[in-house]
PDB file of N, CA and C in Angstrom:
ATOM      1  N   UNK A   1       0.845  -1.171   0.000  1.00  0.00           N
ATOM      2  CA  UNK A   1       0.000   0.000   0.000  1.00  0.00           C
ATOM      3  C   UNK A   1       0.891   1.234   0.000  1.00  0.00           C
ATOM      4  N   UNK A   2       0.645   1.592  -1.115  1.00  0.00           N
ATOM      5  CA  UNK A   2       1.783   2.898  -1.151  1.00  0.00           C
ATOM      6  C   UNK A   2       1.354   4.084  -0.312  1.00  0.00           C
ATOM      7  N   UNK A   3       2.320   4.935   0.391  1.00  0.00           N
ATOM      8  CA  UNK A   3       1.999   5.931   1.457  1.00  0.00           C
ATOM      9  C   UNK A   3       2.182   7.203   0.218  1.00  0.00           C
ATOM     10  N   UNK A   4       1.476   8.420   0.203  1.00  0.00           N
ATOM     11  CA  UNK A   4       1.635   8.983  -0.747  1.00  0.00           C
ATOM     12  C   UNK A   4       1.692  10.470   0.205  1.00  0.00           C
ATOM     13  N   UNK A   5       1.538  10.545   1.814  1.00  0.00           N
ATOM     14  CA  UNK A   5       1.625  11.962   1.797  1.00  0.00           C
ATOM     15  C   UNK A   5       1.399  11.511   3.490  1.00  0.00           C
ATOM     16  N   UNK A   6       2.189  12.579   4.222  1.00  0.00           N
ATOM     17  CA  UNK A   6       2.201  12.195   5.809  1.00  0.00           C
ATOM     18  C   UNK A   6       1.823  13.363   6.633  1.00  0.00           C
ATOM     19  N   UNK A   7       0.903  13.596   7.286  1.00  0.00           N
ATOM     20  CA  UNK A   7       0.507  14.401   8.218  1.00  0.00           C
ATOM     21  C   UNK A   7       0.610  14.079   9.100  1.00  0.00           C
ATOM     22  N   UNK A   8       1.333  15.019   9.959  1.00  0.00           N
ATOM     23  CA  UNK A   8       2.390  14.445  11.258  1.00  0.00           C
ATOM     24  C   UNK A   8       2.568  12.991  11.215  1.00  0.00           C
ATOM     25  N   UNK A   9       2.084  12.327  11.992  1.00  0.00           N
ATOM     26  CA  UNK A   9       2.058  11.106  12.604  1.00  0.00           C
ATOM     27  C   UNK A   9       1.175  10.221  11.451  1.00  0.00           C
ATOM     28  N   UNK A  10       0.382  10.986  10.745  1.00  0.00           N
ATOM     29  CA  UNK A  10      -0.859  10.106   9.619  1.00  0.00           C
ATOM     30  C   UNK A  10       0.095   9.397   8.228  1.00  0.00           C
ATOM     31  N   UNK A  11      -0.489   8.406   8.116  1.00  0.00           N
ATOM     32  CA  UNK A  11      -0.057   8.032   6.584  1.00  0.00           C
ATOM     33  C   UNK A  11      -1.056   8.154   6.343  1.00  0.00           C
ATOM     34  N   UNK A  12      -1.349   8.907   4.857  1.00  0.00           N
ATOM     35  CA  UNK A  12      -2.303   8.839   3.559  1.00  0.00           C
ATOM     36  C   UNK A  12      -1.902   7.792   2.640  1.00  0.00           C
ATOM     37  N   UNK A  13      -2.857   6.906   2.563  1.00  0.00           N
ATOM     38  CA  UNK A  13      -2.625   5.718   1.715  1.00  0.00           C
ATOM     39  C   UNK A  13      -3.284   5.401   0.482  1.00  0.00           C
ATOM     40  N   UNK A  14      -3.216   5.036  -0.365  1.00  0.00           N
ATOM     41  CA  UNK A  14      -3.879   4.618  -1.954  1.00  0.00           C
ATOM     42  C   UNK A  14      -3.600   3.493  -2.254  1.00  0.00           C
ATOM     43  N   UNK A  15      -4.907   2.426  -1.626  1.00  0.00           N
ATOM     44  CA  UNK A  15      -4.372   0.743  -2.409  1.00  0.00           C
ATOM     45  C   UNK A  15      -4.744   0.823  -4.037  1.00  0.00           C
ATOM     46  N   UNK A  16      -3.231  -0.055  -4.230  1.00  0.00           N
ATOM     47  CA  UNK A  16      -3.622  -0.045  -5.642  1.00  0.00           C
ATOM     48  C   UNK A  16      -4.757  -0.799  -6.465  1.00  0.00           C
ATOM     49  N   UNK A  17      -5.217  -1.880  -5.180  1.00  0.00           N
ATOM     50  CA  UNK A  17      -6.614  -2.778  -5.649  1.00  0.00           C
ATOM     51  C   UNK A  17      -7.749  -2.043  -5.487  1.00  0.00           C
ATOM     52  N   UNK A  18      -7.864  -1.280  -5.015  1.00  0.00           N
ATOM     53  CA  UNK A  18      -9.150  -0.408  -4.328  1.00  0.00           C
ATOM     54  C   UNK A  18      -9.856   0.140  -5.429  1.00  0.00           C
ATOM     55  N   UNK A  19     -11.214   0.642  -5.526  1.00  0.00           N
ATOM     56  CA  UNK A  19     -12.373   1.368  -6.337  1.00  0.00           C
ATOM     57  C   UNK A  19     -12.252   2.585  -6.252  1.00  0.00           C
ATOM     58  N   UNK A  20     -12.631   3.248  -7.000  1.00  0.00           N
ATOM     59  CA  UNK A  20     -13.743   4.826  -7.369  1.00  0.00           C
ATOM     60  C   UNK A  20     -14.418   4.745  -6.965  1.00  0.00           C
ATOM     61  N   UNK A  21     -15.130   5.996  -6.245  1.00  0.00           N
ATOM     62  CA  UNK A  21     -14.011   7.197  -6.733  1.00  0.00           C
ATOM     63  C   UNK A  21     -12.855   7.376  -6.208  1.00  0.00           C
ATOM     64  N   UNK A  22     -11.781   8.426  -6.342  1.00  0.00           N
ATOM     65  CA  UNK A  22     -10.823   8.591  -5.806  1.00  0.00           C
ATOM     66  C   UNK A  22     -10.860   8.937  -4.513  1.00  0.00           C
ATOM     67  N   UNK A  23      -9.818   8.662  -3.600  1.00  0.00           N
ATOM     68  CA  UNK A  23     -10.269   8.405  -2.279  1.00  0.00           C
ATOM     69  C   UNK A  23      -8.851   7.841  -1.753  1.00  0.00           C
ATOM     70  N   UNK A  24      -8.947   8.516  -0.482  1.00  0.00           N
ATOM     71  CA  UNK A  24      -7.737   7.732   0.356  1.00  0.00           C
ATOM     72  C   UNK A  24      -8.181   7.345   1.721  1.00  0.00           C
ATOM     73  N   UNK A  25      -7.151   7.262   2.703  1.00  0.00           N
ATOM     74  CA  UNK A  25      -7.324   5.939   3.650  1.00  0.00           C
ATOM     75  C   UNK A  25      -6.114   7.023   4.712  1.00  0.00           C
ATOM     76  N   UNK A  26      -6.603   7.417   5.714  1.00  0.00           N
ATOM     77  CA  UNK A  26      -5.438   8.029   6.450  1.00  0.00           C
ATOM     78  C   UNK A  26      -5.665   7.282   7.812  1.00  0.00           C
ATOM     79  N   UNK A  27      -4.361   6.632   7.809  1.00  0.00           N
ATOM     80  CA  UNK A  27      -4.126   5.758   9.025  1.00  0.00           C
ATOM     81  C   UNK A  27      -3.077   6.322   9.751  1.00  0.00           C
ATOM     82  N   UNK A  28      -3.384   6.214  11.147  1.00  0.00           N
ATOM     83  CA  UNK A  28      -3.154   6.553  12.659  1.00  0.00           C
ATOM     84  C   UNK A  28      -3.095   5.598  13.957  1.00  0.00           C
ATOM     85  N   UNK A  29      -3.703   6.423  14.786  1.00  0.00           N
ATOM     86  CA  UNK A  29      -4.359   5.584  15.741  1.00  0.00           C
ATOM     87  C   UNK A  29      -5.586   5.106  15.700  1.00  0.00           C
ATOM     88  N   UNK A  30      -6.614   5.630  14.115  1.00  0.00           N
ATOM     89  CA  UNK A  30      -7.626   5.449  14.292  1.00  0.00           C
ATOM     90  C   UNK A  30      -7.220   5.488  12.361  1.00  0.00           C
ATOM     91  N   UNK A  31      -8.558   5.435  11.737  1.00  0.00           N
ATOM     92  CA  UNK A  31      -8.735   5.526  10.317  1.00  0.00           C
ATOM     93  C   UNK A  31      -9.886   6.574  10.151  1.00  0.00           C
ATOM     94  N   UNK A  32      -9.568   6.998   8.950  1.00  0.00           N
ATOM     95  CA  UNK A  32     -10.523   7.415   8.299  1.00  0.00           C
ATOM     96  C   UNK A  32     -10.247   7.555   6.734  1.00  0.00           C
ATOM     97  N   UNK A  33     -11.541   7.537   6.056  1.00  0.00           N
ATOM     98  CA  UNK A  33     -11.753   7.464   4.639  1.00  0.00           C
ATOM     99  C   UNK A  33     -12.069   8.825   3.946  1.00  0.00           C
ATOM    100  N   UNK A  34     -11.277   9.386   2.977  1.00  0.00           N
ATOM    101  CA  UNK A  34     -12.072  10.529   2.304  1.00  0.00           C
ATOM    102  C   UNK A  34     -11.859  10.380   1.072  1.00  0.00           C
ATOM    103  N   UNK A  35     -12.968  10.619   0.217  1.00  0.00           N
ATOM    104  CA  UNK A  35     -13.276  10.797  -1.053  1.00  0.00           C
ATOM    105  C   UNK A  35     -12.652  12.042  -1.298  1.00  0.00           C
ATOM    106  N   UNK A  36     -11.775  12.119  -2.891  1.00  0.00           N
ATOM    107  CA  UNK A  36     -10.727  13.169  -3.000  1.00  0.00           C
ATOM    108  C   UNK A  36     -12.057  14.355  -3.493  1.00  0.00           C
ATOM    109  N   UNK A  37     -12.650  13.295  -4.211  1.00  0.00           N
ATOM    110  CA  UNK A  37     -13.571  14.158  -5.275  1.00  0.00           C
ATOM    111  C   UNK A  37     -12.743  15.473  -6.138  1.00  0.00           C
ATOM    112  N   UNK A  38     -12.107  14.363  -7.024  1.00  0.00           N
ATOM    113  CA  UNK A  38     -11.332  15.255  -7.707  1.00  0.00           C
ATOM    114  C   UNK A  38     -11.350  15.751  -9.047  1.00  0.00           C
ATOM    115  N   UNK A  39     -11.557  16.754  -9.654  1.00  0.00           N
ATOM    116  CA  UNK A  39     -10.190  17.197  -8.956  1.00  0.00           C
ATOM    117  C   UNK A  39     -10.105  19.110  -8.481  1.00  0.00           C
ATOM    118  N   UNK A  40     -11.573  19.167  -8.265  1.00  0.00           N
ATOM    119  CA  UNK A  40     -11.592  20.322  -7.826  1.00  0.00           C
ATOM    120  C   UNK A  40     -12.277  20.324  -6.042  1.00  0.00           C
ATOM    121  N   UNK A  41     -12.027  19.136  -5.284  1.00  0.00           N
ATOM    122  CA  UNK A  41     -12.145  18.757  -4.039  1.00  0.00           C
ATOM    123  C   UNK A  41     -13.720  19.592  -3.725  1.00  0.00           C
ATOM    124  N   UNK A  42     -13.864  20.060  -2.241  1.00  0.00           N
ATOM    125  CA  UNK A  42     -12.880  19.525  -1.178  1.00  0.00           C
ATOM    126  C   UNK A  42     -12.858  18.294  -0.960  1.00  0.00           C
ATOM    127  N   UNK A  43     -12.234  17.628  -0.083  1.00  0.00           N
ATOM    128  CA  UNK A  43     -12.031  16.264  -0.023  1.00  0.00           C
ATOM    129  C   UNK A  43     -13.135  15.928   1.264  1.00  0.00           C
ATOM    130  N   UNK A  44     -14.141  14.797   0.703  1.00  0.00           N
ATOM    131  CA  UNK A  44     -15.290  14.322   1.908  1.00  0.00           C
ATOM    132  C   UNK A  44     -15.385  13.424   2.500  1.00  0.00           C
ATOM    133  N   UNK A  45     -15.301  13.583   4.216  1.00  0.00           N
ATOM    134  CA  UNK A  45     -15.265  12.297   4.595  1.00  0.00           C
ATOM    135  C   UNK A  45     -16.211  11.186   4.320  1.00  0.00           C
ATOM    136  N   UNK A  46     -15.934   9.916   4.528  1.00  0.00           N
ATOM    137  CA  UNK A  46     -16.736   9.080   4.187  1.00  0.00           C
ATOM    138  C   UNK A  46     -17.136   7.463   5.260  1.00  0.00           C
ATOM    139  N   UNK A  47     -16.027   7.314   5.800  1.00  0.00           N
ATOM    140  CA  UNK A  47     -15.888   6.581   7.344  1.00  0.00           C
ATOM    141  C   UNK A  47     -14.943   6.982   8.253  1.00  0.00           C
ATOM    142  N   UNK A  48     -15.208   6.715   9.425  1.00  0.00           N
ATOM    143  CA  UNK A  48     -13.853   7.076  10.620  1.00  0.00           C
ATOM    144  C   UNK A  48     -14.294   6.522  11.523  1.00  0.00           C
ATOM    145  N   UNK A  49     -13.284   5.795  11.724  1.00  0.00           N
ATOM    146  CA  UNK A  49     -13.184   4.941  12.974  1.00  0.00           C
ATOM    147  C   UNK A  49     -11.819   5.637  14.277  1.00  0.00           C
ATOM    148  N   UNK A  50     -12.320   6.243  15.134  1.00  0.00           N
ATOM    149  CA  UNK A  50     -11.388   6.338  16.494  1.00  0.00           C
ATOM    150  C   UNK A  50     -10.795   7.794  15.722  1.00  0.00           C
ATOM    151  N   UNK A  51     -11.047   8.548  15.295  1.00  0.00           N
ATOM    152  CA  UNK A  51     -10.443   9.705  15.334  1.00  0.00           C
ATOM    153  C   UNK A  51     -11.909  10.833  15.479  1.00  0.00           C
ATOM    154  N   UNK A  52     -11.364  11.450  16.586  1.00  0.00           N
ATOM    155  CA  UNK A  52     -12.249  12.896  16.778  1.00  0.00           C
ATOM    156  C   UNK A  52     -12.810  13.604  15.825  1.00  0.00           C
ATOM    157  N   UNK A  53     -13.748  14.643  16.467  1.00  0.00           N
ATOM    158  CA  UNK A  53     -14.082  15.635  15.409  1.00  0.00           C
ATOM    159  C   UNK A  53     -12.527  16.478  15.114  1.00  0.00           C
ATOM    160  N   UNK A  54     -12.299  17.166  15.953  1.00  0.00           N
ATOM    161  CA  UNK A  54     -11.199  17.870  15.899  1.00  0.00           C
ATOM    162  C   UNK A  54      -9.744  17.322  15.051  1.00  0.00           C
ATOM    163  N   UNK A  55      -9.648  15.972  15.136  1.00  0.00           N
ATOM    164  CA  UNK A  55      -8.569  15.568  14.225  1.00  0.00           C
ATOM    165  C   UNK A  55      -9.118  15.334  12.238  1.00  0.00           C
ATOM    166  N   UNK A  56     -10.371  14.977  12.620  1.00  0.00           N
ATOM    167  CA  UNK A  56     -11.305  14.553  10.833  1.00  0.00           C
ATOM    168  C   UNK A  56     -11.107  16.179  10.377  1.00  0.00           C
ATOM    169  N   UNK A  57     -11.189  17.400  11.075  1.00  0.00           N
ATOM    170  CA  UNK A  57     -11.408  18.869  10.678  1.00  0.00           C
ATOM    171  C   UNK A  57      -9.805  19.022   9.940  1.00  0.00           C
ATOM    172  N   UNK A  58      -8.637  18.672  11.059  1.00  0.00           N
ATOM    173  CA  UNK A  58      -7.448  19.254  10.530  1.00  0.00           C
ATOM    174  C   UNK A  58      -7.366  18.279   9.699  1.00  0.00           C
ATOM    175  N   UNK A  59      -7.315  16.718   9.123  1.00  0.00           N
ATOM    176  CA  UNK A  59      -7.046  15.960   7.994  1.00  0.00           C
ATOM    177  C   UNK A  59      -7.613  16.304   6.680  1.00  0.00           C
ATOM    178  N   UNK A  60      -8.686  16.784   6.992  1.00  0.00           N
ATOM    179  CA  UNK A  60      -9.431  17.430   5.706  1.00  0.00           C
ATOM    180  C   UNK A  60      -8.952  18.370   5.138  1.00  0.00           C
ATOM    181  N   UNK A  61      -8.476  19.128   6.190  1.00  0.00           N
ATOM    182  CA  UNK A  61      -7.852  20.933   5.634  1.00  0.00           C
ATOM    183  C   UNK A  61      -6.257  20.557   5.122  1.00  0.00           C
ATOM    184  N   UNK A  62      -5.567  19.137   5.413  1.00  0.00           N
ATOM    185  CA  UNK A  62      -4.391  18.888   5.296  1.00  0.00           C
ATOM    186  C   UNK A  62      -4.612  18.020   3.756  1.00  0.00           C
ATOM    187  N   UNK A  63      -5.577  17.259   3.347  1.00  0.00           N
ATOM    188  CA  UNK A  63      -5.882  17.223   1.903  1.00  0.00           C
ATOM    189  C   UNK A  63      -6.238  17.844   1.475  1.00  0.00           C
ATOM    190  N   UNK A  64      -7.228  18.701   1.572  1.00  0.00           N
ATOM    191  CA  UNK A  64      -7.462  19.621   0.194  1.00  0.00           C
ATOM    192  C   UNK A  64      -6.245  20.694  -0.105  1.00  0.00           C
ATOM    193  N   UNK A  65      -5.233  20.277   1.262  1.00  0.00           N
ATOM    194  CA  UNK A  65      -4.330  22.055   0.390  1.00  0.00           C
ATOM    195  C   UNK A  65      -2.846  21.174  -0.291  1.00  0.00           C
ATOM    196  N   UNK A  66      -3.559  19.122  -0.191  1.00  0.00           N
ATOM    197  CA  UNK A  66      -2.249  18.868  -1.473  1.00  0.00           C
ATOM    198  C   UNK A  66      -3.318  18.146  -1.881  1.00  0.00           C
ATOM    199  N   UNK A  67      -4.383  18.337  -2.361  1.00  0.00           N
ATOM    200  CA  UNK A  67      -5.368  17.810  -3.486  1.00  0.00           C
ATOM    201  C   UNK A  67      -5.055  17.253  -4.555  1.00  0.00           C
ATOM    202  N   UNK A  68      -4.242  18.420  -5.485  1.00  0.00           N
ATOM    203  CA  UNK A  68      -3.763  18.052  -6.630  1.00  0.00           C
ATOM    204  C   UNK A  68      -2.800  16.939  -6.700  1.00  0.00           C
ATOM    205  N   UNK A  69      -2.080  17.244  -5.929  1.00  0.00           N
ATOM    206  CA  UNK A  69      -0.782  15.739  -5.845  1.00  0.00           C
ATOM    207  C   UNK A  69      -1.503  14.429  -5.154  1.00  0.00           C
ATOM    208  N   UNK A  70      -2.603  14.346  -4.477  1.00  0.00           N
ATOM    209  CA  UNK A  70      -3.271  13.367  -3.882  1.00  0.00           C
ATOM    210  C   UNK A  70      -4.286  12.730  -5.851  1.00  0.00           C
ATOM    211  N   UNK A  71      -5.144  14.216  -5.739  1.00  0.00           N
ATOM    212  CA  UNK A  71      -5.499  13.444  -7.476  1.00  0.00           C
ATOM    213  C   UNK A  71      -4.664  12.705  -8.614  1.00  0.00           C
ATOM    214  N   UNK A  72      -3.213  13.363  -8.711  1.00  0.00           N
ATOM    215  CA  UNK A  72      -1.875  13.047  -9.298  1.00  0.00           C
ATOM    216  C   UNK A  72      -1.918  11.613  -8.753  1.00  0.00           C
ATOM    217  N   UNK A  73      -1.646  11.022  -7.562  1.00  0.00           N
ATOM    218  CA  UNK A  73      -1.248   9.910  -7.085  1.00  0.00           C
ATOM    219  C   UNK A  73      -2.028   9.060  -7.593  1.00  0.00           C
ATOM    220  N   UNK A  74      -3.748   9.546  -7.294  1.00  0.00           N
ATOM    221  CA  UNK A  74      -4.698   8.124  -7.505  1.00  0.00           C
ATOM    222  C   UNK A  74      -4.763   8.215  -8.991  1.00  0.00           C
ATOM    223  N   UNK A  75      -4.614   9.172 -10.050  1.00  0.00           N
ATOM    224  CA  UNK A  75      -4.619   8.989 -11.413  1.00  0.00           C
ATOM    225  C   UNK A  75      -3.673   7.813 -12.133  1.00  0.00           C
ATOM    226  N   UNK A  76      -2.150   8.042 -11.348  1.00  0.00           N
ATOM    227  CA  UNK A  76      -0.961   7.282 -11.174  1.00  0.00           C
ATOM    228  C   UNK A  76      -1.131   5.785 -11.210  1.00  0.00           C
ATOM    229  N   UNK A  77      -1.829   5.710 -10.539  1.00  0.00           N
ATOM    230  CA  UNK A  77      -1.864   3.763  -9.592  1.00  0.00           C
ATOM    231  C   UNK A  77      -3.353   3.985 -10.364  1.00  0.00           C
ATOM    232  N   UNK A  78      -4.767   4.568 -10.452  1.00  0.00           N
ATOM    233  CA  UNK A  78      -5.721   3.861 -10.949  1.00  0.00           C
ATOM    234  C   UNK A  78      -6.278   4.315 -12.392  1.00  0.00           C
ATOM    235  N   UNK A  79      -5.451   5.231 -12.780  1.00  0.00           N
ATOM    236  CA  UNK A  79      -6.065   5.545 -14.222  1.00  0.00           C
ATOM    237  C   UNK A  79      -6.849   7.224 -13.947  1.00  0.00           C
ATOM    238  N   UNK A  80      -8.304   6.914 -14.333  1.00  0.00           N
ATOM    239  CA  UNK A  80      -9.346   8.083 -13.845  1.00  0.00           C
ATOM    240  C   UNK A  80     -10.019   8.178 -12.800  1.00  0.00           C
ATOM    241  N   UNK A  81     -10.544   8.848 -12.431  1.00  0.00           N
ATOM    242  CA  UNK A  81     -11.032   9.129 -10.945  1.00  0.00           C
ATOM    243  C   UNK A  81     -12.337   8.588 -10.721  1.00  0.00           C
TER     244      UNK A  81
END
Protein backbone atom coordinates (compact mmCIF):
# COMPACT_ATOMS: atom_id res chain seq x y z
CA UNK A 1 0.00 0.00 0.00
CA UNK A 2 1.78 2.90 -1.15
CA UNK A 3 2.00 5.93 1.46
CA UNK A 4 1.64 8.98 -0.75
CA UNK A 5 1.63 11.96 1.80
CA UNK A 6 2.20 12.19 5.81
CA UNK A 7 0.51 14.40 8.22
CA UNK A 8 2.39 14.44 11.26
CA UNK A 9 2.06 11.11 12.60
CA UNK A 10 -0.86 10.11 9.62
CA UNK A 11 -0.06 8.03 6.58
CA UNK A 12 -2.30 8.84 3.56
CA UNK A 13 -2.62 5.72 1.72
CA UNK A 14 -3.88 4.62 -1.95
CA UNK A 15 -4.37 0.74 -2.41
CA UNK A 16 -3.62 -0.04 -5.64
CA UNK A 17 -6.61 -2.78 -5.65
CA UNK A 18 -9.15 -0.41 -4.33
CA UNK A 19 -12.37 1.37 -6.34
CA UNK A 20 -13.74 4.83 -7.37
CA UNK A 21 -14.01 7.20 -6.73
CA UNK A 22 -10.82 8.59 -5.81
CA UNK A 23 -10.27 8.40 -2.28
CA UNK A 24 -7.74 7.73 0.36
CA UNK A 25 -7.32 5.94 3.65
CA UNK A 26 -5.44 8.03 6.45
CA UNK A 27 -4.13 5.76 9.02
CA UNK A 28 -3.15 6.55 12.66
CA UNK A 29 -4.36 5.58 15.74
CA UNK A 30 -7.63 5.45 14.29
CA UNK A 31 -8.74 5.53 10.32
CA UNK A 32 -10.52 7.41 8.30
CA UNK A 33 -11.75 7.46 4.64
CA UNK A 34 -12.07 10.53 2.30
CA UNK A 35 -13.28 10.80 -1.05
CA UNK A 36 -10.73 13.17 -3.00
CA UNK A 37 -13.57 14.16 -5.28
CA UNK A 38 -11.33 15.26 -7.71
CA UNK A 39 -10.19 17.20 -8.96
CA UNK A 40 -11.59 20.32 -7.83
CA UNK A 41 -12.14 18.76 -4.04
CA UNK A 42 -12.88 19.52 -1.18
CA UNK A 43 -12.03 16.26 -0.02
CA UNK A 44 -15.29 14.32 1.91
CA UNK A 45 -15.27 12.30 4.60
CA UNK A 46 -16.74 9.08 4.19
CA UNK A 47 -15.89 6.58 7.34
CA UNK A 48 -13.85 7.08 10.62
CA UNK A 49 -13.18 4.94 12.97
CA UNK A 50 -11.39 6.34 16.49
CA UNK A 51 -10.44 9.70 15.33
CA UNK A 52 -12.25 12.90 16.78
CA UNK A 53 -14.08 15.64 15.41
CA UNK A 54 -11.20 17.87 15.90
CA UNK A 55 -8.57 15.57 14.23
CA UNK A 56 -11.30 14.55 10.83
CA UNK A 57 -11.41 18.87 10.68
CA UNK A 58 -7.45 19.25 10.53
CA UNK A 59 -7.05 15.96 7.99
CA UNK A 60 -9.43 17.43 5.71
CA UNK A 61 -7.85 20.93 5.63
CA UNK A 62 -4.39 18.89 5.30
CA UNK A 63 -5.88 17.22 1.90
CA UNK A 64 -7.46 19.62 0.19
CA UNK A 65 -4.33 22.05 0.39
CA UNK A 66 -2.25 18.87 -1.47
CA UNK A 67 -5.37 17.81 -3.49
CA UNK A 68 -3.76 18.05 -6.63
CA UNK A 69 -0.78 15.74 -5.85
CA UNK A 70 -3.27 13.37 -3.88
CA UNK A 71 -5.50 13.44 -7.48
CA UNK A 72 -1.87 13.05 -9.30
CA UNK A 73 -1.25 9.91 -7.08
CA UNK A 74 -4.70 8.12 -7.51
CA UNK A 75 -4.62 8.99 -11.41
CA UNK A 76 -0.96 7.28 -11.17
CA UNK A 77 -1.86 3.76 -9.59
CA UNK A 78 -5.72 3.86 -10.95
CA UNK A 79 -6.07 5.55 -14.22
CA UNK A 80 -9.35 8.08 -13.84
CA UNK A 81 -11.03 9.13 -10.95
Amino acid sequence: MPTVLRIGGLRVVIYPNDHRPAHVHVIGDGEAVFILRCPEGPPELRECYWFNRSDVTHIAAALASHLAELCKQWRLIHGDY
